[in-house]
Protein backbone atom coordinates (compact mmCIF):
# COMPACT_ATOMS: atom_id res chain seq x y z
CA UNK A 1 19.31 29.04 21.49
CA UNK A 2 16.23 26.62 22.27
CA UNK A 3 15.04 29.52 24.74
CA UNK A 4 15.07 32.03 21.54
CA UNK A 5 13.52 29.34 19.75
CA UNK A 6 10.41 28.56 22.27
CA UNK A 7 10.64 33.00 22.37
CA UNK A 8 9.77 32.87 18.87
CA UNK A 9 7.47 29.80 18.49
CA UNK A 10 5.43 31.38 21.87
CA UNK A 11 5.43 34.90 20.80
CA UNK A 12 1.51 36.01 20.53
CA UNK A 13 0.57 37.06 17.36
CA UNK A 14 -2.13 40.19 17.12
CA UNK A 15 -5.64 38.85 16.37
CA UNK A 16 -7.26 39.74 13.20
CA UNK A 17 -10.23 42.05 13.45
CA UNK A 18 -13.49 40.63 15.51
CA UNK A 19 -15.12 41.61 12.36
CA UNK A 20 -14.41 39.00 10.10
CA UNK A 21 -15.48 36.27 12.68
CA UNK A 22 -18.71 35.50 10.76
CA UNK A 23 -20.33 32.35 9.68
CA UNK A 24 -18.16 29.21 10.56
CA UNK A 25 -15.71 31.56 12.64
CA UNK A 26 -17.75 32.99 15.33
CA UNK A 27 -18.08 31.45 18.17
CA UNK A 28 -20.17 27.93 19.37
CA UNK A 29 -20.29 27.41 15.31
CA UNK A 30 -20.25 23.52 15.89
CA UNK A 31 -22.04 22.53 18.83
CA UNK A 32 -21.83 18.85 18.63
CA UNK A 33 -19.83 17.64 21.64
CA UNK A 34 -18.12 15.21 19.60
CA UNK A 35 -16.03 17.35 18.05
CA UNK A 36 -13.43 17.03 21.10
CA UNK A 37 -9.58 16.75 21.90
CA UNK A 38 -10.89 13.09 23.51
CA UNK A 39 -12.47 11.96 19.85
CA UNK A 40 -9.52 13.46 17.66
CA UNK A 41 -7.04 12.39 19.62
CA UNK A 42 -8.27 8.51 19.91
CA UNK A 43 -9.38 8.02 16.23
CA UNK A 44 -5.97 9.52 15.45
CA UNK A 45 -4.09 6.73 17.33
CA UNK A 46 -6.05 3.81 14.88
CA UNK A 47 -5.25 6.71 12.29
CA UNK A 48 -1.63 6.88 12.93
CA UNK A 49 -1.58 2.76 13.58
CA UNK A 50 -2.82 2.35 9.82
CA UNK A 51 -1.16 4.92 8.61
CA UNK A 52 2.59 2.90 9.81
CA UNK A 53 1.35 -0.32 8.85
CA UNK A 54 0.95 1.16 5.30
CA UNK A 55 4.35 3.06 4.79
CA UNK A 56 5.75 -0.09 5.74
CA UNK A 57 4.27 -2.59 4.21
CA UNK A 58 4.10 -0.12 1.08
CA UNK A 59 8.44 0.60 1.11
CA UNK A 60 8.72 -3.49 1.57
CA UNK A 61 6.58 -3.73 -2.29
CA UNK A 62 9.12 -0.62 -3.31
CA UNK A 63 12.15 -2.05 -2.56
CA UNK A 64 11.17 -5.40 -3.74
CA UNK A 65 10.52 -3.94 -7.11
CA UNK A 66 13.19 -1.21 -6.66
CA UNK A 67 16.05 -2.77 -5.00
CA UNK A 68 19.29 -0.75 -3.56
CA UNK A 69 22.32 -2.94 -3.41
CA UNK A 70 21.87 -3.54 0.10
CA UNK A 71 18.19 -4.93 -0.18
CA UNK A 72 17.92 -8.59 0.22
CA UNK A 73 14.31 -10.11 -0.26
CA UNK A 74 14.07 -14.01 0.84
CA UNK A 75 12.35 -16.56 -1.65
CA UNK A 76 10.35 -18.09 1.45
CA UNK A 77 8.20 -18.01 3.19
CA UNK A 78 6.13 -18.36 -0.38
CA UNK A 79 3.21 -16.25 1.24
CA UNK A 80 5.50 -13.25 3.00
CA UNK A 81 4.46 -10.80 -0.18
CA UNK A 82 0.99 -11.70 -0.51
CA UNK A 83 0.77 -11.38 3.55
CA UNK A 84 2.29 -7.57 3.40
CA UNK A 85 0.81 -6.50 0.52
CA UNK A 86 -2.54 -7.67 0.91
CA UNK A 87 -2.24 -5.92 4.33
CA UNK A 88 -1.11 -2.76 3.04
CA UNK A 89 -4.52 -2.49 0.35
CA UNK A 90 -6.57 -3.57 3.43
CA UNK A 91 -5.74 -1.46 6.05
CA UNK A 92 -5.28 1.21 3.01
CA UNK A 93 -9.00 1.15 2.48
CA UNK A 94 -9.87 1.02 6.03
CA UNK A 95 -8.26 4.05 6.59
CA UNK A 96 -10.65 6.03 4.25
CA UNK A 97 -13.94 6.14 6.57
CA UNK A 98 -11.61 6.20 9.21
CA UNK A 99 -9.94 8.99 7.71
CA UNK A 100 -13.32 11.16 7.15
CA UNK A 101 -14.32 10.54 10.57
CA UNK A 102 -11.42 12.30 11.81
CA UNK A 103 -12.05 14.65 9.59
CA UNK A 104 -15.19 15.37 11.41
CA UNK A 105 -13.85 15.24 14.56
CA UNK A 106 -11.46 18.36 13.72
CA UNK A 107 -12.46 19.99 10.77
CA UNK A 108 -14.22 23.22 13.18
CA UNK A 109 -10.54 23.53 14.67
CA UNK A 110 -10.15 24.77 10.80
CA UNK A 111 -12.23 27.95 11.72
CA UNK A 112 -10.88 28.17 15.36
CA UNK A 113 -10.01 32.12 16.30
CA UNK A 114 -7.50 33.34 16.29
CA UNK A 115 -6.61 31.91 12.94
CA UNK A 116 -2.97 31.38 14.23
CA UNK A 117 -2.28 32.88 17.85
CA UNK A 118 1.31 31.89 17.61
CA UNK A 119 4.03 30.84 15.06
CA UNK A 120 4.12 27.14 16.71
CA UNK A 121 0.49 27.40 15.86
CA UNK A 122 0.92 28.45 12.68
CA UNK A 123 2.91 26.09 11.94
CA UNK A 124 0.83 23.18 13.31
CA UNK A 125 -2.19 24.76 11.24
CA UNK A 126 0.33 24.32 8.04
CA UNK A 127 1.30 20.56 8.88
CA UNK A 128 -2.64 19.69 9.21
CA UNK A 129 -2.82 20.88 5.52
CA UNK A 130 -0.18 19.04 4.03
CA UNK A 131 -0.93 15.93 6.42
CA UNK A 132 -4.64 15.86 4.98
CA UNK A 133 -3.66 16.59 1.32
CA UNK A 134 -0.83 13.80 1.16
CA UNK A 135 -3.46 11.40 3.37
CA UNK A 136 -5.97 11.88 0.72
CA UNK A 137 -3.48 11.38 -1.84
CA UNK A 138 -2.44 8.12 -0.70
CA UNK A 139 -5.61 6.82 -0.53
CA UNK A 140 -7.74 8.04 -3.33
CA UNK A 141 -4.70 7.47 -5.74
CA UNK A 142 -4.07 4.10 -3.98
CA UNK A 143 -8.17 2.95 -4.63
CA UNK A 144 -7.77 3.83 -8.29
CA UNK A 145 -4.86 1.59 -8.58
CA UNK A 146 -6.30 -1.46 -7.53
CA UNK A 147 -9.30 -0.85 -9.83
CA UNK A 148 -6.67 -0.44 -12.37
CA UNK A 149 -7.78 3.20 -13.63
CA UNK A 150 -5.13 5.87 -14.08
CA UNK A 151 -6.47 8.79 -14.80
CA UNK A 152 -3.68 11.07 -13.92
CA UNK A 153 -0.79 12.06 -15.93
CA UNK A 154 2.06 10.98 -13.60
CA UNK A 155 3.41 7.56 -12.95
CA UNK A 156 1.59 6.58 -10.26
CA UNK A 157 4.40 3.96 -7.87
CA UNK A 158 6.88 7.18 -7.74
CA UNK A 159 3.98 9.64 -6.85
CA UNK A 160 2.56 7.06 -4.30
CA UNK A 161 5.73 5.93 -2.82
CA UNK A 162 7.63 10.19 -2.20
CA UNK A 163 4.14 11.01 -0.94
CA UNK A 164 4.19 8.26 1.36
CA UNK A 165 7.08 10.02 2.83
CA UNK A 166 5.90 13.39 2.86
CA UNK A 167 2.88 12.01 4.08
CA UNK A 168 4.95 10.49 7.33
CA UNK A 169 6.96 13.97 7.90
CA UNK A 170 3.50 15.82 8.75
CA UNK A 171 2.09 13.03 10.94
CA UNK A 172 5.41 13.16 12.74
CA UNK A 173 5.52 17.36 12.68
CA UNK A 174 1.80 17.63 13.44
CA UNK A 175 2.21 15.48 16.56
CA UNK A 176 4.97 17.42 17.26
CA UNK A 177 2.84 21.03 17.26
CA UNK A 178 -0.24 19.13 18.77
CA UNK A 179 1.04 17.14 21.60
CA UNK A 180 -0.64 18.75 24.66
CA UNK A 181 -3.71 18.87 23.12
CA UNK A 182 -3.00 14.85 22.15
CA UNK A 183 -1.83 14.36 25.60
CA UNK A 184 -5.21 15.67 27.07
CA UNK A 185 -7.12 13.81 25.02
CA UNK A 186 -5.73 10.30 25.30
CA UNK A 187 -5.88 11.02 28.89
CA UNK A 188 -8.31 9.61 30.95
CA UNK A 189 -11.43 11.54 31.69
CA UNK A 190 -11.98 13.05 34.90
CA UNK A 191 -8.48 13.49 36.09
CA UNK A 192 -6.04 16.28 36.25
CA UNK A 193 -3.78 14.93 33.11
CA UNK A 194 -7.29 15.44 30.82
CA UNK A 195 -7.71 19.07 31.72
CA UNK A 196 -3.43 20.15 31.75
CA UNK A 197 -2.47 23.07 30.49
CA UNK A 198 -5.97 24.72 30.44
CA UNK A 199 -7.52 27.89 31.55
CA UNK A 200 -9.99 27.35 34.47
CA UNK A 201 -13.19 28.08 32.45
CA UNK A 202 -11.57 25.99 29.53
CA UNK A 203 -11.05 23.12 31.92
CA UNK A 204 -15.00 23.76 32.64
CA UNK A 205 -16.04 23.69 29.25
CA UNK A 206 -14.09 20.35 28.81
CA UNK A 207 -15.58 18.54 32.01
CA UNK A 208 -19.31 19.92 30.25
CA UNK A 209 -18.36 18.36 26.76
CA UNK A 210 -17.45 15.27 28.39
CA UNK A 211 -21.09 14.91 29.80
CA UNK A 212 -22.60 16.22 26.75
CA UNK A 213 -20.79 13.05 24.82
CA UNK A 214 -23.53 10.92 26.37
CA UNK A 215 -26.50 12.87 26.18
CA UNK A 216 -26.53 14.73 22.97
CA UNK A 217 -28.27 13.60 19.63
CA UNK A 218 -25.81 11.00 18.52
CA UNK A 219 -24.30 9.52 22.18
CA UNK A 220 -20.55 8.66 22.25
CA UNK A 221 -21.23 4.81 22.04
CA UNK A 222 -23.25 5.55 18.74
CA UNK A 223 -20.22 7.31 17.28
CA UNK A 224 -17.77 4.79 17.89
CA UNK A 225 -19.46 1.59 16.77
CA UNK A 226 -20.87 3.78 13.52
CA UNK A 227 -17.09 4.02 12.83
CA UNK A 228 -16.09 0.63 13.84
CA UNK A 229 -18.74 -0.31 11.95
CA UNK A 230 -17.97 0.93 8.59
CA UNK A 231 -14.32 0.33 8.93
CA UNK A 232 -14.77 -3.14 9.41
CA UNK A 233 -17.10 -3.11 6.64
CA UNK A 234 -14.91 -1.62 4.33
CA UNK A 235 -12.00 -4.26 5.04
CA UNK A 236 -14.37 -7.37 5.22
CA UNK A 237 -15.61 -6.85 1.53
CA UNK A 238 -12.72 -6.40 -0.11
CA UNK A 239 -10.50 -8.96 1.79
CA UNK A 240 -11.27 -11.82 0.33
CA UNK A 241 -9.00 -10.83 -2.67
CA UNK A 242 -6.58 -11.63 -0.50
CA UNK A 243 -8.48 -14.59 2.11
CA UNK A 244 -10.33 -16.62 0.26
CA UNK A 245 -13.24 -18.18 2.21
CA UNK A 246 -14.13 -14.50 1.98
CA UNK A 247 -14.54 -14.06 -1.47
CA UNK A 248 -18.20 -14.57 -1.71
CA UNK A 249 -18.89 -11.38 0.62
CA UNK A 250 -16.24 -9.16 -0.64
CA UNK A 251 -17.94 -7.03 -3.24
CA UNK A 252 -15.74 -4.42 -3.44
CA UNK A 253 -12.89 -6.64 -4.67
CA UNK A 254 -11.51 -5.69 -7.97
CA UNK A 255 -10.05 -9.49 -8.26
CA UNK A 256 -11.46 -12.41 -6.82
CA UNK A 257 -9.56 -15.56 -6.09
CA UNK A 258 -10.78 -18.59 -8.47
CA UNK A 259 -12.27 -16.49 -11.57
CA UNK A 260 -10.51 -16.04 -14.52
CA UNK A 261 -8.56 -18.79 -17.26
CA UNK A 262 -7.45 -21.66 -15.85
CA UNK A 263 -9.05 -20.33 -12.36
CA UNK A 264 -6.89 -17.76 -11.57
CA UNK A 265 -7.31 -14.12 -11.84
CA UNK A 266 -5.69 -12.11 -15.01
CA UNK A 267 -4.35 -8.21 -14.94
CA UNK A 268 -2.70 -7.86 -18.38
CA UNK A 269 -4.06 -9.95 -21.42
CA UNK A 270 -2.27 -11.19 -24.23
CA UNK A 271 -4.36 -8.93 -26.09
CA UNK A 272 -3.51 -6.24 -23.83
CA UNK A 273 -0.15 -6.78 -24.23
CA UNK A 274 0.16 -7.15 -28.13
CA UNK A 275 1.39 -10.62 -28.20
CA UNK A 276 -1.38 -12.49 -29.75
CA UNK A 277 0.59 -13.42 -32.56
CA UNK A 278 4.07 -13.67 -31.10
CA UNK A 279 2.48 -15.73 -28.09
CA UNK A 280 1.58 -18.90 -30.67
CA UNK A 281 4.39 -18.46 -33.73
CA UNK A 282 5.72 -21.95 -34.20
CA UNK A 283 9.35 -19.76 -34.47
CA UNK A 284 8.91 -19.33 -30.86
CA UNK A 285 12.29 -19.71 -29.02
CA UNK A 286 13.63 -19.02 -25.63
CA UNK A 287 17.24 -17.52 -25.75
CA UNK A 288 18.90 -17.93 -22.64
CA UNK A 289 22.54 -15.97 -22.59
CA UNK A 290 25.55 -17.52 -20.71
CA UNK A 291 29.12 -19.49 -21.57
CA UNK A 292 27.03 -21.97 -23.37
CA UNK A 293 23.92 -19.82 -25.25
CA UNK A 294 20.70 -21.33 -25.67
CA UNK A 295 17.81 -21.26 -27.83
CA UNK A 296 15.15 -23.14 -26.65
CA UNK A 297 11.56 -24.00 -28.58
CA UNK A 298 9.00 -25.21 -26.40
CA UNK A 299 10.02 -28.82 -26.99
CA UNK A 300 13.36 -28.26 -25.73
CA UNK A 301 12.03 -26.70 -22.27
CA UNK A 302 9.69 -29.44 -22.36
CA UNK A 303 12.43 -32.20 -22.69
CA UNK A 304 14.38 -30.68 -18.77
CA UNK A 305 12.64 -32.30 -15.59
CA UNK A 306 9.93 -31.27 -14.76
CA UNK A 307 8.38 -29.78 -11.76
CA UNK A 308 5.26 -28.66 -9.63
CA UNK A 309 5.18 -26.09 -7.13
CA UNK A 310 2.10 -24.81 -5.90
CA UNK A 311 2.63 -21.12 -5.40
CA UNK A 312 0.62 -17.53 -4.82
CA UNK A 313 0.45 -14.77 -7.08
CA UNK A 314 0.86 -12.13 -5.61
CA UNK A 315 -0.21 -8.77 -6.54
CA UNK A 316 0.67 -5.20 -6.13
CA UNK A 317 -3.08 -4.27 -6.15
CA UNK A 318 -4.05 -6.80 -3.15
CA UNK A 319 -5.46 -9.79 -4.67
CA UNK A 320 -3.58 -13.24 -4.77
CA UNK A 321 -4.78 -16.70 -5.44
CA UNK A 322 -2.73 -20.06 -4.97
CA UNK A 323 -1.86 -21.97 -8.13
CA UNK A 324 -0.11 -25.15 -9.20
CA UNK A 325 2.76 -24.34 -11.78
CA UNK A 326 4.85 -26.69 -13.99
CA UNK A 327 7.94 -26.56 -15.43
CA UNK A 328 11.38 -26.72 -15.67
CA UNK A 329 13.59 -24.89 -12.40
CA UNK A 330 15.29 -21.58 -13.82
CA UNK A 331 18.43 -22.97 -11.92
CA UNK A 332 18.42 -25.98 -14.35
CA UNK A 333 17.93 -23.89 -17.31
CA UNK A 334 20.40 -21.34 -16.41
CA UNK A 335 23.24 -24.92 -15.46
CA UNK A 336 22.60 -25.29 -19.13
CA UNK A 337 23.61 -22.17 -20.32
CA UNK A 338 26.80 -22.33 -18.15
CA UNK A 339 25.75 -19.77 -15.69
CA UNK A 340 26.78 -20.38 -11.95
CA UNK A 341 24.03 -21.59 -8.98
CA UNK A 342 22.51 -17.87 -7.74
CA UNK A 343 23.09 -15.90 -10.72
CA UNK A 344 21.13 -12.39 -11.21
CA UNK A 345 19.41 -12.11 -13.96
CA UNK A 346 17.16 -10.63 -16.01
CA UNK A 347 14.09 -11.80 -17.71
CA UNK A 348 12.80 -10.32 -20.74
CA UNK A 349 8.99 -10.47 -22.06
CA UNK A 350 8.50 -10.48 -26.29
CA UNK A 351 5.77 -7.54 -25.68
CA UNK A 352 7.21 -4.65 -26.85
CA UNK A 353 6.17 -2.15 -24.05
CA UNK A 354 4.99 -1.53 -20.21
CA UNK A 355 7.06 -0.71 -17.40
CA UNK A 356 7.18 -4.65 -16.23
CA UNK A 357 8.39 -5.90 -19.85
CA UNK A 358 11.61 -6.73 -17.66
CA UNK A 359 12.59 -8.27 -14.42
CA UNK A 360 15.09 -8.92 -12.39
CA UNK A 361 15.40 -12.70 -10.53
CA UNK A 362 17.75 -12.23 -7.69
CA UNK A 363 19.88 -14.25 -6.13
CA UNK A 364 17.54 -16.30 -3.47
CA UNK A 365 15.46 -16.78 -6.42
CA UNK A 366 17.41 -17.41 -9.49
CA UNK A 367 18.56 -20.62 -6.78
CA UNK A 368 15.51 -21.38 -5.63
CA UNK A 369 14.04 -24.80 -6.24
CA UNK A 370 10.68 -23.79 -6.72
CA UNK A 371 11.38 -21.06 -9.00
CA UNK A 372 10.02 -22.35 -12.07
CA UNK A 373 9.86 -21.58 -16.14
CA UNK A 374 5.90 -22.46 -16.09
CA UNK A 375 4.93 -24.23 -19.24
CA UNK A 376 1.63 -25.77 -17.63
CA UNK A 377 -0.92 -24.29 -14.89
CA UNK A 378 -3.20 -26.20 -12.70
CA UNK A 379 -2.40 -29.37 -14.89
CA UNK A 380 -3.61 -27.66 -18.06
CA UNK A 381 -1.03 -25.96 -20.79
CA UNK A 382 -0.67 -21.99 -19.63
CA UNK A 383 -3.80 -20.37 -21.18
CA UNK A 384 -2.23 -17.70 -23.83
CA UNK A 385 -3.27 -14.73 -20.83
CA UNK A 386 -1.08 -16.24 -18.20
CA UNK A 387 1.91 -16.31 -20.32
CA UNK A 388 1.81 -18.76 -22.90
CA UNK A 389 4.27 -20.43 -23.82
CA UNK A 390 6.77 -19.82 -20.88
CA UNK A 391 6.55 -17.30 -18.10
CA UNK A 392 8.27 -16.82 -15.00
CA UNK A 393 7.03 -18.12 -11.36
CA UNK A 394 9.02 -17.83 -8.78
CA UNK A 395 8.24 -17.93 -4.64
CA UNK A 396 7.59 -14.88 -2.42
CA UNK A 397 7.62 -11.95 -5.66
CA UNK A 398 4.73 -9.14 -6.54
CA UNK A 399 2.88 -10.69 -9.66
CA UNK A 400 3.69 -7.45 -11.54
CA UNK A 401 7.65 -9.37 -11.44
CA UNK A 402 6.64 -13.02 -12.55
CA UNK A 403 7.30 -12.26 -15.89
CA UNK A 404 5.03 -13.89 -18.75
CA UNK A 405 5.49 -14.59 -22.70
CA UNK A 406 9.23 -15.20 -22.13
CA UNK A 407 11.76 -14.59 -24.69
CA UNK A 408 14.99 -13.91 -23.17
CA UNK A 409 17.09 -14.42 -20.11
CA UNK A 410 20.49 -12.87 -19.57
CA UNK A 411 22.84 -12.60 -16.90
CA UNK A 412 22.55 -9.18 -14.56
CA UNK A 413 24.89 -6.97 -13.65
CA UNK A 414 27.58 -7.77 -10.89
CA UNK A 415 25.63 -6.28 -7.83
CA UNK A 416 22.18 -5.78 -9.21
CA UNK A 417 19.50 -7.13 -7.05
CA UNK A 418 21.87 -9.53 -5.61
C-alpha cells in the first residue's frame, strides 16, 4: 500500500507547453541569490518557532474564556495570563515582517516550472497556499483586534481561534511535502547533507548561490540583520503594553500602562456600554442568589471587610497594567448568601448587551482570597468607566472576564467551569 502510495505521489506529471513560460516563468526570472533553500528554510524555523508559541499561548486565552469540563485554570500565579497573552500579541506582531521576508525568500518558487512535476508536488504547492492565506489571516485579523477595529462581518475569537488550527495543519503538511528541500537547507554549507538529493549541475548551481550570498548587491549579513532588525523593532514598540519601563518607546501600542481614569487603561466605557444612568441610580442593588438571597446597595457591600489586593489586568489585546483594588472577597459575599467555599458562578453586568455581559468565576477563583467585589481603585472610589459601583477582580483572568457594573451573581451549573 505505502509503495502504491509513493507510485502515485512520484508519478511525473507531463509538463505544460514551453510556450507559456513567459515573464515570471521562464527561466533565471529572480536572480538574487537570496532567494535560496538555505534562507527559506532558516527564516522558516523562527517562522515556525513563533508560529507555536502563538497557537499556544492563543488556545490557553480560548480555553480560559471557553472552558471544556476538563479545563482547570489556576488563580495564581496573578501574572500567568498577562505573561501568555502578552506573549502571544508580541511574538504575533513579530511574525509579520518576519512573515514577508519569507515571503521573499520563496515567492519565485511560485513561478517555478513545471508548475507541479508530481502529485506530492502538487500537493505541497496547495499547502503553501492555504499556509500563507491562514498566516495572513491570523495576523492581519489579529492587528485589527488589538486596535479594537472590526471591520469584518464575522465574530472575530471563533474565526481567529479554527484558523489557528487550519493554520497549524499546513505548517505541519507543508513540512511534510518540503522536507528534503528543508533538510538541505538547514544543513550546513559545504557538505554533502546541503547538496542531497540533487542533480550534479543542481548541486553546482547551489555551491555558486552560496558564494553569490556574499558578493551580490545586498550580502547575506545585510539580509539577516535588516530582518532582525525590524523584527525586533516591531516587538520593542509595542511591548511596553505589556512591560512597562517600555512604555515610553512603544509607539505602536494601542494601550499604554498608566493612562487612562484612575491610571489605568479603559477598553469599554460606561458610555460605551449604555450604563450611564444605571451606573449612578441611588436604586442600585447587588442581588446575589443562594439559600439565603441577597440584595445588596452599595452601603451594604461597603459594611463586609474590606480588602486590598494589588492585581494586573489583563487583556486579550496585549496590554496590562498593575492596580490596587478594594473590596469585599466574593467568597465572603457568596458565605452570605449561603453558597458553599468554591462555588461556580456566574456574574452578570446591568448593560444590556456585548458578548462579555456575563462571566463565569470558577472554582480556584470564586475561593480565592484575592478575588475581590472592587468598590475602590488605587485608593480612589471606581471611576464610573472601570465599573462603578461594583465590578469583578479576580487573580490570573483576561480583563475581557473581570466583569464591571455588577448587578447579579448566581450560582453555575454543576460542572461548568469547575
Amino acid at each position: 500500500m505505502t509503495r502504491a502510495v509513493d507510485r502515485v505521489l512520484g508519478a511525473r506529471l507531463p509538463d505544460p507547453p514551453g510556450a507559456l513560460r513567459r515573464g515570471p516563468l521562464r527561466e533565471d526570472a529572480f536572480p538574487s541569490p537570496l532567494h535560496t533553500e538555505r534562507r527559506a528554510s532558516r527564516v522558516g524555523v523562527w517562522l515556525g518557532a513563533g508560529f507555536v508559541v502563538c497557537f499556544l499561548t492563543g488556545l490557553v486565552s480560548h480555553l480560559i474564556q471557553d472552558p471544556p469540563g476538563w479545563f482547570v485554570w489556576p488563580a495564581g500565579p496573578v501574572w500567568l495570563y498577562r505573561v501568555t497573552q502578552g506573549t502571544h500579541v508580541a511574538v504575533g506582531l513579530a511574525l509579520i515582517p518576519l512573515l514577508l521576508v519569507k515571503l521573499w525568500t520563496v515567492y519565485p518558487k511560485l513561478f517555478s516550472w513545471p508548475p507541479a512535476a508530481t502529485p506530492a508536488k502538487a500537493v505541497g504547492r496547495i499547502s503553501i497556499l492555504v499556509l500563507v492565506g491562514s498566516s495572513m489571516f491570523m495576523l492581519i485579523t489579529g492587528l485589527v483586534n488589538i486596535s479594537q477595529w472590526y471591520p469584518f462581518g464575522f465574530g472575530f475569537r471563533s474565526a481567529h481561534y479554527w484558523t489557528g488550527w487550519v493554520a497549524v495543519g499546513a505548517v505541519l503538511t507543508h513540512v511534510g511535502s518540503y522536507a528534503p528541500q528543508i533538510r538541505r537547507g538547514l544543513a550546513r554549507r559545504g557538505t554533502p547533507a546541503a547538496v542531497a538529493g540533487l542533480a550534479p549541475e543542481e548541486a553546482d548551481r547551489v555551491h555558486d548561490e552560496t558564494d553569490a550570498e556574499e558578493t551580490g548587491p545586498v550580502s547575506r549579513r545585510a539580509f539577516v540583520a535588516a530582518a532582525v532588525a525590524t523584527t525586533g523593532a516591531v516587538a520593542l514598540t509595542q511591548w511596553g503594553q505589556t512591560v512597562s519601563p517600555l512604555a515610553q518607546v512603544s509607539v505602536l501600542s494601542p494601550r499604554i500602562p498608566g493612562y487612562g481614569p484612575q491610571d489605568l487603561p479603559v477598553n469599554q466605557t460606561a458610555e460605551g456600554a449604555g450604563v450611564t444612568e444605571t451606573a449612578v441610580d441611588p436604586a442600585y442593588r447587588l442581588v446575589v442568589e443562594g439559600p439565603t438571597p441577597l440584595e445588596l446597595t452599595l452601603a451594604d457591600l461597603q459594611a463586609f471587610p474590606q480588602y486590598t489586593e494589588r492585581l494586573p489586568i489583563a487583556c486579550v489585546e496585549g496590554w496590562s497594567s498593575n492596580a490596587d483594588w478594594t473590596g469585599p472577597r466574593l467568597r465572603d459575599v457568596l458565605a452570605a448568601a449561603g453558597l458553599p467555599r468554591g462555588a461556580v458562578v456566574h456574574v452578570e453586568s446591568i448593560q444590556t448587551g456585548g458578548s462579555y455581559r456575563v462571566s463565569t468565576v470558577s472554582k480556584p477563583h470564586s475561593a480565592s482570597e484575592k478575588t475581590l467585589l472592587a468598590l475602590r481603585l488605587n485608593g480612589e472610589e471606581l471611576h464610573v468607566d472601570h465599573g462603578y459601583p461594583v465590578r469583578l477582580i479576580a487573580p490570573n483572568r483576561p480583563g475581557a472576564m473581570q466583569t464591571k457594573w455588577l448587578g447579579r451573581i448566581a450560582p453555575g451549573a454543576a460542572g461548568v467551569g469547575s
